[in-house]
PDB file of N, CA and C in Angstrom:
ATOM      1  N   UNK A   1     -21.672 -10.234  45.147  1.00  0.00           N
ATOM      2  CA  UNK A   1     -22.886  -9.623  44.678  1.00  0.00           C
ATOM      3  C   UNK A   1     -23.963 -10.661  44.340  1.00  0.00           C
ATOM      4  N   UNK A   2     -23.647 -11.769  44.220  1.00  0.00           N
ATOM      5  CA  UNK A   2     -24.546 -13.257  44.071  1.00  0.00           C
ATOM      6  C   UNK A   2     -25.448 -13.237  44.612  1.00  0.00           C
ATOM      7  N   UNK A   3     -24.945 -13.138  46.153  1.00  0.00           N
ATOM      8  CA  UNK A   3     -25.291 -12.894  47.260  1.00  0.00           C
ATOM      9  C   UNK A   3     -26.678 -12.185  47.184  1.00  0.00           C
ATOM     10  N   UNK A   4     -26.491 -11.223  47.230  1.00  0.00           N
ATOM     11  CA  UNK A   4     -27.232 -10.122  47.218  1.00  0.00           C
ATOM     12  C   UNK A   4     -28.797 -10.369  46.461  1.00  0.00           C
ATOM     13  N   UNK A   5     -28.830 -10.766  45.535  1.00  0.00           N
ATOM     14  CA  UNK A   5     -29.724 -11.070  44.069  1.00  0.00           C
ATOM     15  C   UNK A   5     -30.813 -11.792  45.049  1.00  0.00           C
ATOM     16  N   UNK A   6     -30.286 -12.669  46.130  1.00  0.00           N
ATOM     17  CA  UNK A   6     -31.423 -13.800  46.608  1.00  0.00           C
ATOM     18  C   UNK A   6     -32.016 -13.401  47.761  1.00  0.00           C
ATOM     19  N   UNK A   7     -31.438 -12.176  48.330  1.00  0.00           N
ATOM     20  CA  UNK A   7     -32.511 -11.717  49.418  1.00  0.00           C
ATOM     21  C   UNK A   7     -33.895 -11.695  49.386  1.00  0.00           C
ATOM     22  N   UNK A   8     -34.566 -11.035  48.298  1.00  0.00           N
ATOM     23  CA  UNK A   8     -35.965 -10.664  48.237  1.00  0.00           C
ATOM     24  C   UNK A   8     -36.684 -12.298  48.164  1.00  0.00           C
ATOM     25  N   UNK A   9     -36.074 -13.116  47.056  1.00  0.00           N
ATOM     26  CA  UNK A   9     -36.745 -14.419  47.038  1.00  0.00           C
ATOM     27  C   UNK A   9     -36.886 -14.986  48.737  1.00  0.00           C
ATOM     28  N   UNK A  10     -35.698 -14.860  48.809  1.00  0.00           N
ATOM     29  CA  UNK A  10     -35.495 -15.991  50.045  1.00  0.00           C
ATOM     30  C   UNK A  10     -36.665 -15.329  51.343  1.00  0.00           C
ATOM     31  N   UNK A  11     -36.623 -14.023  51.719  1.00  0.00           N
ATOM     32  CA  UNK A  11     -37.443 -13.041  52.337  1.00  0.00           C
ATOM     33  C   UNK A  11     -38.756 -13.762  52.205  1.00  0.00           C
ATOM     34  N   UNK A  12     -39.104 -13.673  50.885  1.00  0.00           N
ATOM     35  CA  UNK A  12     -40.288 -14.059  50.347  1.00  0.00           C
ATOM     36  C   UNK A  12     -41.069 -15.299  50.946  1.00  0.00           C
ATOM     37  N   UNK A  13     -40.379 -16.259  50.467  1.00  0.00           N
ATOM     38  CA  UNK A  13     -40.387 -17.952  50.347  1.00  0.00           C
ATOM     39  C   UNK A  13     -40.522 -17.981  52.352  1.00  0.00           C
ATOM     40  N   UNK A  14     -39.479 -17.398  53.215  1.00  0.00           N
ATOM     41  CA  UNK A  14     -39.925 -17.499  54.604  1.00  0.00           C
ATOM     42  C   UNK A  14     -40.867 -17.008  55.225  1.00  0.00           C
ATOM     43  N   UNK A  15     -41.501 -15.844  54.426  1.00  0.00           N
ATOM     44  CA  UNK A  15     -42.285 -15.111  55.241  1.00  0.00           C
ATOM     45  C   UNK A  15     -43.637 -16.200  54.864  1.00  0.00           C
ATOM     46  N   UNK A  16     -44.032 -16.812  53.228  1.00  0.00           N
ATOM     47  CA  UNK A  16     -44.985 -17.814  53.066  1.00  0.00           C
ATOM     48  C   UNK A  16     -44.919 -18.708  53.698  1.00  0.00           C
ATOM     49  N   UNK A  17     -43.707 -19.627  54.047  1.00  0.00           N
ATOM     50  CA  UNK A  17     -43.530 -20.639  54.919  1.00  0.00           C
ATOM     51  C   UNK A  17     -44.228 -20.673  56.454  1.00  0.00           C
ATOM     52  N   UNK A  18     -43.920 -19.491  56.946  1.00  0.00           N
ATOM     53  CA  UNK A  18     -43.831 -18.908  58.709  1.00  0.00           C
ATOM     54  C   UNK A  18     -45.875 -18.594  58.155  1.00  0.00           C
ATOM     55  N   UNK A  19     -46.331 -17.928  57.538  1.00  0.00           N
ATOM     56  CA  UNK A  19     -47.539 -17.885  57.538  1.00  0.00           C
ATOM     57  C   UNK A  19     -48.270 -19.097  57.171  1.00  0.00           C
ATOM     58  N   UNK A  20     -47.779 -19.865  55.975  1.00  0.00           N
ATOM     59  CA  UNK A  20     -48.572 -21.257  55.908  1.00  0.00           C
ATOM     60  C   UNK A  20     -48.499 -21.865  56.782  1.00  0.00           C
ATOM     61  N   UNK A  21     -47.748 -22.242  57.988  1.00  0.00           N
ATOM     62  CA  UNK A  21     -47.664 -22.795  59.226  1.00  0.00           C
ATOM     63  C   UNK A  21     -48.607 -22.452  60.048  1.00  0.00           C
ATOM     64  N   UNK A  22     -48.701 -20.934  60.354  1.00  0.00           N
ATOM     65  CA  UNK A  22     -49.399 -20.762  60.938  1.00  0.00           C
ATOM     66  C   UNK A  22     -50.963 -21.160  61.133  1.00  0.00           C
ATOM     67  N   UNK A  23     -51.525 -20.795  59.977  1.00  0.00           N
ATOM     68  CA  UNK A  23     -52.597 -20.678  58.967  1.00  0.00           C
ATOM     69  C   UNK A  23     -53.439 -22.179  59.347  1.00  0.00           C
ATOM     70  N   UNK A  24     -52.532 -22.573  58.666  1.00  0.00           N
ATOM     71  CA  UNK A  24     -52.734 -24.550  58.901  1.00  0.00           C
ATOM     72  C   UNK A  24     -52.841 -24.452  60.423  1.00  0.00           C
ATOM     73  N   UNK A  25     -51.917 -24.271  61.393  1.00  0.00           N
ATOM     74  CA  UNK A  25     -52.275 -24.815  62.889  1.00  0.00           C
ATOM     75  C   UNK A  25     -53.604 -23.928  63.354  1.00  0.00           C
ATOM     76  N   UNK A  26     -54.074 -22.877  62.911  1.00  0.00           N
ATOM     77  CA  UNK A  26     -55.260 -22.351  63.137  1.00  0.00           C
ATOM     78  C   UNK A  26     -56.561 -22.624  62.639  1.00  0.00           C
ATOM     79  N   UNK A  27     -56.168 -23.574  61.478  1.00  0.00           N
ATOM     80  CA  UNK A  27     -57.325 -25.093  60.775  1.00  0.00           C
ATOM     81  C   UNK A  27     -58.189 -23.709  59.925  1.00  0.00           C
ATOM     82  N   UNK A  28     -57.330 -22.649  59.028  1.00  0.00           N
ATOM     83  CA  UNK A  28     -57.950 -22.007  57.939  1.00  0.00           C
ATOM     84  C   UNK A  28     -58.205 -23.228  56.958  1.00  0.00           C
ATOM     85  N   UNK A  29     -59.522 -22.944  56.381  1.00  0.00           N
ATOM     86  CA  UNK A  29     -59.450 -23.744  54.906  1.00  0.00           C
ATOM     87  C   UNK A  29     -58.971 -23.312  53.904  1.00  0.00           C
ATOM     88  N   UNK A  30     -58.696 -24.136  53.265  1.00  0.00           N
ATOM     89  CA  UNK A  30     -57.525 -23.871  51.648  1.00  0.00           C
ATOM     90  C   UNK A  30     -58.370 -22.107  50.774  1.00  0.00           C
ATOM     91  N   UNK A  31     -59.557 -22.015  51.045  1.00  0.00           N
ATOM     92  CA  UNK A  31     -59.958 -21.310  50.070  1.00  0.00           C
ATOM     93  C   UNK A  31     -59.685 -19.827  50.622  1.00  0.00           C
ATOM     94  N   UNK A  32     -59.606 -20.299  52.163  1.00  0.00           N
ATOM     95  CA  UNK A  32     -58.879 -18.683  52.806  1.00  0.00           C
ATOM     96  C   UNK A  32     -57.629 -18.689  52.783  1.00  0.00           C
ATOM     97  N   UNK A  33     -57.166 -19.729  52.972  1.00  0.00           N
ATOM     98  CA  UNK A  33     -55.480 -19.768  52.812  1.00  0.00           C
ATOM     99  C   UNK A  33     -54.846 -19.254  51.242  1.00  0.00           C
ATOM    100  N   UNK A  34     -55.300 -19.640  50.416  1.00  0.00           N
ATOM    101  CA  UNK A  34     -54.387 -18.865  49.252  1.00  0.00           C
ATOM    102  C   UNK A  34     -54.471 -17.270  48.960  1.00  0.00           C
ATOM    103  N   UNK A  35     -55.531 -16.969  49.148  1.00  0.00           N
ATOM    104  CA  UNK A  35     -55.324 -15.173  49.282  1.00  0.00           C
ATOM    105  C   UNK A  35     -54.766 -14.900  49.495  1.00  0.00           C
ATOM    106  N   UNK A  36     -54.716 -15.288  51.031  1.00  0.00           N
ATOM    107  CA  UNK A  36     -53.554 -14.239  52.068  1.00  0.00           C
ATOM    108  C   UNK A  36     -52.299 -14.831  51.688  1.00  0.00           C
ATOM    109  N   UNK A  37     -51.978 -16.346  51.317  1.00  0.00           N
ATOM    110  CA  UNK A  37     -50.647 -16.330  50.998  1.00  0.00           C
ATOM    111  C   UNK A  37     -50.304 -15.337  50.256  1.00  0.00           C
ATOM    112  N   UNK A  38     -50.943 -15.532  48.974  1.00  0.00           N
ATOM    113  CA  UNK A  38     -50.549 -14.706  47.571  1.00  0.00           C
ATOM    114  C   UNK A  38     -50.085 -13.296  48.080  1.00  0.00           C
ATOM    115  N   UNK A  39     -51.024 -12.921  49.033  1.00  0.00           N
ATOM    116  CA  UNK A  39     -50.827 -11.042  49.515  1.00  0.00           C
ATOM    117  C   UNK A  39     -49.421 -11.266  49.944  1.00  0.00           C
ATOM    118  N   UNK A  40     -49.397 -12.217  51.340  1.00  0.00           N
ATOM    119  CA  UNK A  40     -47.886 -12.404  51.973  1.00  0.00           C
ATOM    120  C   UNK A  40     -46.651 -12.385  51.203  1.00  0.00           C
ATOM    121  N   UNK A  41     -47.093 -13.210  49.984  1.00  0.00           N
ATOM    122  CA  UNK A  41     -45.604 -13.150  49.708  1.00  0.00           C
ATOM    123  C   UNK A  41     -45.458 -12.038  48.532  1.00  0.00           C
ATOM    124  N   UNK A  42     -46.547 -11.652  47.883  1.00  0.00           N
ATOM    125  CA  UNK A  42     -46.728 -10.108  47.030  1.00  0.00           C
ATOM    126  C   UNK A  42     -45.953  -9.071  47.975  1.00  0.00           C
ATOM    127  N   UNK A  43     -46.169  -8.975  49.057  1.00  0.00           N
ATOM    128  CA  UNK A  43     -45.892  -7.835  50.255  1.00  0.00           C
ATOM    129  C   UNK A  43     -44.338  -7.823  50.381  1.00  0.00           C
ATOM    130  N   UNK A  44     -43.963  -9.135  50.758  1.00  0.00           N
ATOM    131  CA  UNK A  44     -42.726  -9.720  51.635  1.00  0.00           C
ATOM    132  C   UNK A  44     -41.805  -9.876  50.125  1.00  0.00           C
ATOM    133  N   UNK A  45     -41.973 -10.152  48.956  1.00  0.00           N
ATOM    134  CA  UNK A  45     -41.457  -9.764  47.651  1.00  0.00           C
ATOM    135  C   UNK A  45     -40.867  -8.344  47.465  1.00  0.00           C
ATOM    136  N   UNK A  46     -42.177  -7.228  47.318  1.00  0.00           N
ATOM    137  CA  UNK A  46     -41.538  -5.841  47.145  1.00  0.00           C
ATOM    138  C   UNK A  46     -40.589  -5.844  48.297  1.00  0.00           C
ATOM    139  N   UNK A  47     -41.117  -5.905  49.617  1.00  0.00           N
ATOM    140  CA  UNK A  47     -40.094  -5.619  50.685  1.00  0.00           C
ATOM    141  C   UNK A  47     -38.857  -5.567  50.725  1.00  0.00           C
ATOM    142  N   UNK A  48     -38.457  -7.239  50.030  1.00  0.00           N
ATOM    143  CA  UNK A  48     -37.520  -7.690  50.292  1.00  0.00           C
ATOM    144  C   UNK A  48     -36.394  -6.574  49.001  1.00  0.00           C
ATOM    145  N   UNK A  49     -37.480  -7.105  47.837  1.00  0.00           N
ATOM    146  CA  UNK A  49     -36.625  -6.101  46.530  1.00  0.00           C
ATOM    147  C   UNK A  49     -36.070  -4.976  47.128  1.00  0.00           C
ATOM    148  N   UNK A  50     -36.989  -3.589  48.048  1.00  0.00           N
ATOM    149  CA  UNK A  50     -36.856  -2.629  48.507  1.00  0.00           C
ATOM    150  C   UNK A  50     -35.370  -2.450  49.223  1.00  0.00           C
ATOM    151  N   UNK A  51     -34.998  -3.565  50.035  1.00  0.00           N
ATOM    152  CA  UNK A  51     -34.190  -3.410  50.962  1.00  0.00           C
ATOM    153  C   UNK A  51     -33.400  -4.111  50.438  1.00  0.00           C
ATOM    154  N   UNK A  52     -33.002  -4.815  49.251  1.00  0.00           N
ATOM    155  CA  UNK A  52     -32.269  -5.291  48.181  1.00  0.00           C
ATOM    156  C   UNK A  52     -31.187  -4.005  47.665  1.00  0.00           C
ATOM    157  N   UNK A  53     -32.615  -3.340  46.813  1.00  0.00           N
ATOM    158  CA  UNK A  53     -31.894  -2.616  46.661  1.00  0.00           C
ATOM    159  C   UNK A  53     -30.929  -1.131  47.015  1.00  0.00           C
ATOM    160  N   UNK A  54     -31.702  -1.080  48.492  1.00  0.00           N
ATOM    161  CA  UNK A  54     -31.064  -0.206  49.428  1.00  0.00           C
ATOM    162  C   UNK A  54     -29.861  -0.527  49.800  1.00  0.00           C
ATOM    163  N   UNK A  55     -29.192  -2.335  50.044  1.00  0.00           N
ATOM    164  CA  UNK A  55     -28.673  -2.775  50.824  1.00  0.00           C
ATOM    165  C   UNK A  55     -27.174  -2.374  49.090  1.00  0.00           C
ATOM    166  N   UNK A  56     -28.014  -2.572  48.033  1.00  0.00           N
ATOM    167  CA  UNK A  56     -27.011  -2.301  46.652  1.00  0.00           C
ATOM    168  C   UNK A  56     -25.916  -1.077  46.828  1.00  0.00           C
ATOM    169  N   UNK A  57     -27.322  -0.581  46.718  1.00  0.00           N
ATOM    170  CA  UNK A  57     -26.926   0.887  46.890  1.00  0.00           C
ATOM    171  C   UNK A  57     -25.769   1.875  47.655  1.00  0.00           C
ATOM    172  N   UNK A  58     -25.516   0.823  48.824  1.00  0.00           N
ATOM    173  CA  UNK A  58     -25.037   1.277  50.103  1.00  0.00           C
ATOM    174  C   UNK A  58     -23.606   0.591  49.892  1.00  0.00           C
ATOM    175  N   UNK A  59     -23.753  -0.622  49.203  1.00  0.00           N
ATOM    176  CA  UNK A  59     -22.523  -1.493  48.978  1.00  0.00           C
ATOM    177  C   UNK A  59     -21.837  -0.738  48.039  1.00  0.00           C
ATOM    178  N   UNK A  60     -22.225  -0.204  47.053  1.00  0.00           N
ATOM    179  CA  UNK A  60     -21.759   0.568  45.539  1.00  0.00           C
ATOM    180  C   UNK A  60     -21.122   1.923  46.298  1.00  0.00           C
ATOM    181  N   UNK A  61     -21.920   2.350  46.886  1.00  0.00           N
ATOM    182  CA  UNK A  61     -20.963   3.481  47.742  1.00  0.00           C
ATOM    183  C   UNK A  61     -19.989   3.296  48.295  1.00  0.00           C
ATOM    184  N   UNK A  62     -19.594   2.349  49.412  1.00  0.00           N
ATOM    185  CA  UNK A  62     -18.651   2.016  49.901  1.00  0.00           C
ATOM    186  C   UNK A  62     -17.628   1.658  48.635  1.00  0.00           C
ATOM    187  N   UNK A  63     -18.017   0.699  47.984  1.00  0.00           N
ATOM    188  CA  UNK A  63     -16.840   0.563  47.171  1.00  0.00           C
ATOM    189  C   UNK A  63     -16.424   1.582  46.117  1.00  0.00           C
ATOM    190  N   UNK A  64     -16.898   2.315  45.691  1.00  0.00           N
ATOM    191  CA  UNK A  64     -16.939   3.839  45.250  1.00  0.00           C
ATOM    192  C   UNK A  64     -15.826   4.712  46.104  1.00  0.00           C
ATOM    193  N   UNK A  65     -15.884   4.512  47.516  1.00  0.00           N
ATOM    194  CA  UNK A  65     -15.187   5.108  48.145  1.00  0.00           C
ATOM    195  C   UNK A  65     -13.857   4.697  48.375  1.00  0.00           C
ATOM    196  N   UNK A  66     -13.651   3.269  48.838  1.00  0.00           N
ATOM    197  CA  UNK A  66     -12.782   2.914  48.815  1.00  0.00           C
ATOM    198  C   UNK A  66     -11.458   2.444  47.206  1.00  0.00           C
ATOM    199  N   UNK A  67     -12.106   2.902  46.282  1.00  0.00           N
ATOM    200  CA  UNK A  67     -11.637   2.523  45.092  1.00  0.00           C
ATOM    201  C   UNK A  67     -11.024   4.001  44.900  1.00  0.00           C
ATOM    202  N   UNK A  68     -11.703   4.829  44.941  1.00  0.00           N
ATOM    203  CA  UNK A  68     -11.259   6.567  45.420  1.00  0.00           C
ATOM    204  C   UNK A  68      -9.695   6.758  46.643  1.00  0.00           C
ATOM    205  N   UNK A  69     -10.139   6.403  47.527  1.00  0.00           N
ATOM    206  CA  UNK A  69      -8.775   6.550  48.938  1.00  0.00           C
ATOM    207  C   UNK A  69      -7.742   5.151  47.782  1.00  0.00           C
ATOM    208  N   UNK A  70      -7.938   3.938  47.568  1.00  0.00           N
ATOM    209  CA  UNK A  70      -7.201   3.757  46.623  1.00  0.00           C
ATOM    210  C   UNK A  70      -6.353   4.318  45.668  1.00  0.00           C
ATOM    211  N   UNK A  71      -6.664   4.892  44.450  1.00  0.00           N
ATOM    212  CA  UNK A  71      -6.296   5.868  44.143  1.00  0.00           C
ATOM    213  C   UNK A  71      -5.578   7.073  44.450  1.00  0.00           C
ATOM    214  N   UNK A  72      -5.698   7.248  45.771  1.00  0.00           N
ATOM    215  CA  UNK A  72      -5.525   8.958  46.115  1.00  0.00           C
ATOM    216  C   UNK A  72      -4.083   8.293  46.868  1.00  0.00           C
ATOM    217  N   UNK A  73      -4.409   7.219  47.661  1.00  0.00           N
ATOM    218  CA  UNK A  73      -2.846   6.237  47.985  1.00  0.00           C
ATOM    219  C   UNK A  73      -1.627   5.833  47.057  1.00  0.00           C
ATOM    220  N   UNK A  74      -2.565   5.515  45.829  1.00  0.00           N
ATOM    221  CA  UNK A  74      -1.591   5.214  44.809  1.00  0.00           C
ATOM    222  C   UNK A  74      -0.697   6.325  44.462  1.00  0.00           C
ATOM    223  N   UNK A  75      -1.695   7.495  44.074  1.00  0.00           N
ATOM    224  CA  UNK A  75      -1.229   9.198  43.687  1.00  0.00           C
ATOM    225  C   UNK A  75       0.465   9.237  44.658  1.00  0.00           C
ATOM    226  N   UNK A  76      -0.292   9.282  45.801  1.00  0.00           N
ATOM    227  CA  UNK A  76       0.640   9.735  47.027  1.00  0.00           C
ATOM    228  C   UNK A  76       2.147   9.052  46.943  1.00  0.00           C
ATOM    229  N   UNK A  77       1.984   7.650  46.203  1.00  0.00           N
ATOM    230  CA  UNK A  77       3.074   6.816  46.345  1.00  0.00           C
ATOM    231  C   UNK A  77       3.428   6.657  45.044  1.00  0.00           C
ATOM    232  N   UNK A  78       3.397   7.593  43.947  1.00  0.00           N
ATOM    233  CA  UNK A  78       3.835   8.074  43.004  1.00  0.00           C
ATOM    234  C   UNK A  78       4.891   9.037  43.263  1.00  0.00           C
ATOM    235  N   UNK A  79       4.343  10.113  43.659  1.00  0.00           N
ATOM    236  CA  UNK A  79       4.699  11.446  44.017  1.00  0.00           C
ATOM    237  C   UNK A  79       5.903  11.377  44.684  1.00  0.00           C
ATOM    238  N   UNK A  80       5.971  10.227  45.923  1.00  0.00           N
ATOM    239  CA  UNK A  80       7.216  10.394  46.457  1.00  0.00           C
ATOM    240  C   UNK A  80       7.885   9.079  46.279  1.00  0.00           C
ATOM    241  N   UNK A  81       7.564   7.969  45.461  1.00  0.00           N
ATOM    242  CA  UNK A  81       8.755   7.510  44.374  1.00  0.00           C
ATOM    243  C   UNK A  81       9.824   8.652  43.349  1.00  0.00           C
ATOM    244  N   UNK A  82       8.483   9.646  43.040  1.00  0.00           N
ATOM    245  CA  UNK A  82       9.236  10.745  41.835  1.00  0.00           C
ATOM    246  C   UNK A  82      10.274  11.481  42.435  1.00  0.00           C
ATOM    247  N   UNK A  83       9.896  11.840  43.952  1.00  0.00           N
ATOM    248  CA  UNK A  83      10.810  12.453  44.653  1.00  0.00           C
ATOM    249  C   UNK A  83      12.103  11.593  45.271  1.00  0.00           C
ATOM    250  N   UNK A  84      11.621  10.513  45.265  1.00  0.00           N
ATOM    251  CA  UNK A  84      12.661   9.753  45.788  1.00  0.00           C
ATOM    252  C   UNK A  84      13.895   9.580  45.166  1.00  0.00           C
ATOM    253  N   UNK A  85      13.100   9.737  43.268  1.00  0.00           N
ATOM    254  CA  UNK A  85      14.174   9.535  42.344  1.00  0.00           C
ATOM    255  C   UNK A  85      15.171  10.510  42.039  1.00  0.00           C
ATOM    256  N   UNK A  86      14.440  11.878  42.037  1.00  0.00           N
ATOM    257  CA  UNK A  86      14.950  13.227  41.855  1.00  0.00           C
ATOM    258  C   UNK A  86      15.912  13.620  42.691  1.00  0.00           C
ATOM    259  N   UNK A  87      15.799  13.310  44.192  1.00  0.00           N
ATOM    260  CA  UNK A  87      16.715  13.475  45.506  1.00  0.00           C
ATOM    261  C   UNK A  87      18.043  12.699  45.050  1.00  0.00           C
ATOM    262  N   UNK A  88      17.683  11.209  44.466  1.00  0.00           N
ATOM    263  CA  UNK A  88      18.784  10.584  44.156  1.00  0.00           C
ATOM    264  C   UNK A  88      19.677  11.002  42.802  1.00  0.00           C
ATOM    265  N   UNK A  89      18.761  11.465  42.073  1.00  0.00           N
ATOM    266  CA  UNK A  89      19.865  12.215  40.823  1.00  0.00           C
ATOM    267  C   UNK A  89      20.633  13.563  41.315  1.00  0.00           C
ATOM    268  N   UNK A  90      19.884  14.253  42.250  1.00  0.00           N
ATOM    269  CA  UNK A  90      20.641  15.467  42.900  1.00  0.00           C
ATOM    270  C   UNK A  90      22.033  14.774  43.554  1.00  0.00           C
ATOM    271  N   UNK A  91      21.811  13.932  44.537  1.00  0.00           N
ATOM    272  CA  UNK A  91      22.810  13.500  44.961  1.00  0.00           C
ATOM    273  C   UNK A  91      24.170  13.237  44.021  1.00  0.00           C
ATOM    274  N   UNK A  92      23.310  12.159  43.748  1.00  0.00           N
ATOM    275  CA  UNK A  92      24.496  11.673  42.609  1.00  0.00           C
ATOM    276  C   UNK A  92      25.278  12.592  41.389  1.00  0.00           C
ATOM    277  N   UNK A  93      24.462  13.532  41.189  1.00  0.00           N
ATOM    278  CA  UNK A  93      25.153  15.273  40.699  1.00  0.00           C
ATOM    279  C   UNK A  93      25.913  15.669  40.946  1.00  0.00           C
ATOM    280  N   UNK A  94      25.333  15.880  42.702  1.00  0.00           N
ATOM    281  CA  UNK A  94      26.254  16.591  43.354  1.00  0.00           C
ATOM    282  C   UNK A  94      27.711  15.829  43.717  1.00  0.00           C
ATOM    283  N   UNK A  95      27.920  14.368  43.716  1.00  0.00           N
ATOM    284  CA  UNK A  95      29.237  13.708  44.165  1.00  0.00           C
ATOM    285  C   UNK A  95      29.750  13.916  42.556  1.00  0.00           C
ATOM    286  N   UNK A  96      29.085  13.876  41.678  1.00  0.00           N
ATOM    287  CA  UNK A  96      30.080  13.927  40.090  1.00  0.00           C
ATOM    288  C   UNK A  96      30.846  15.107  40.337  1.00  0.00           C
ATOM    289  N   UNK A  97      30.180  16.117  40.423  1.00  0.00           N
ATOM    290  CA  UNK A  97      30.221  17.368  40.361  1.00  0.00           C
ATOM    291  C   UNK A  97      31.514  17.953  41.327  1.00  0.00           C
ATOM    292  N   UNK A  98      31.449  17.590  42.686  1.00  0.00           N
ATOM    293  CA  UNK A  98      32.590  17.412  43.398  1.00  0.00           C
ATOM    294  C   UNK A  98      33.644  16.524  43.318  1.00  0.00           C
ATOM    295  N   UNK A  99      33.584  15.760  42.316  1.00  0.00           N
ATOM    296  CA  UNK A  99      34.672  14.696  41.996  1.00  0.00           C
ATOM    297  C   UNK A  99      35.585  15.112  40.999  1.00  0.00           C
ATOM    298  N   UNK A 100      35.210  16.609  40.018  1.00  0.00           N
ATOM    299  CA  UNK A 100      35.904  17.018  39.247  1.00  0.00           C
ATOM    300  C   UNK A 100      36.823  18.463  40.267  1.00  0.00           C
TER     301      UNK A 100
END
């Protein structure tokens, strides 16, 4: 989940990079260049947050789900340990039982 936290920055920081490059090889002067950075990476910020937290969202489900079929596996392998045990006390009943 570390992971996750640094998308929007990192989003951010490339999309300013890839435009200050540009910007510069097109010989903008500094006083047009910081606007549009500021917008770029204002823009490419929410964005990134946006799909941050979509990408959360989607992860929390899955593991939601799989923590669920977990569970429902565990249930299952309860159930027929219990039976496993019960079959074996019948048995073993039934040889006492015929031994008298």
């Amino acid at each position: 989940m570390k992971k996750n936290k640094l998308f929007a920055p990192f989003l951010m920081l490339f999309a300013g990079a890839v435009v200050s490059l540009m910007m510069y090889f097109f010989h903008y002067s500094t006083g047009e260049m910081l606007p549009i950075l500021l917008i770029v990476l204002v823009v490419f910020y929410m964005a990134g947050s946006f799909i941050q937290m979509k990408v959360n969202a989607f992860v929390r489900q899955i593991d939601e789900e799989q923590a669920a079929r977990e569970a429902e596996e565990a249930k299952k392998a309860e159930e027929e340990a219990l039976e496993n045990v019960e079959a074996a006390q019948e048995t073993e009943n039934s040889e006492v039982s015929g031994e008298n």
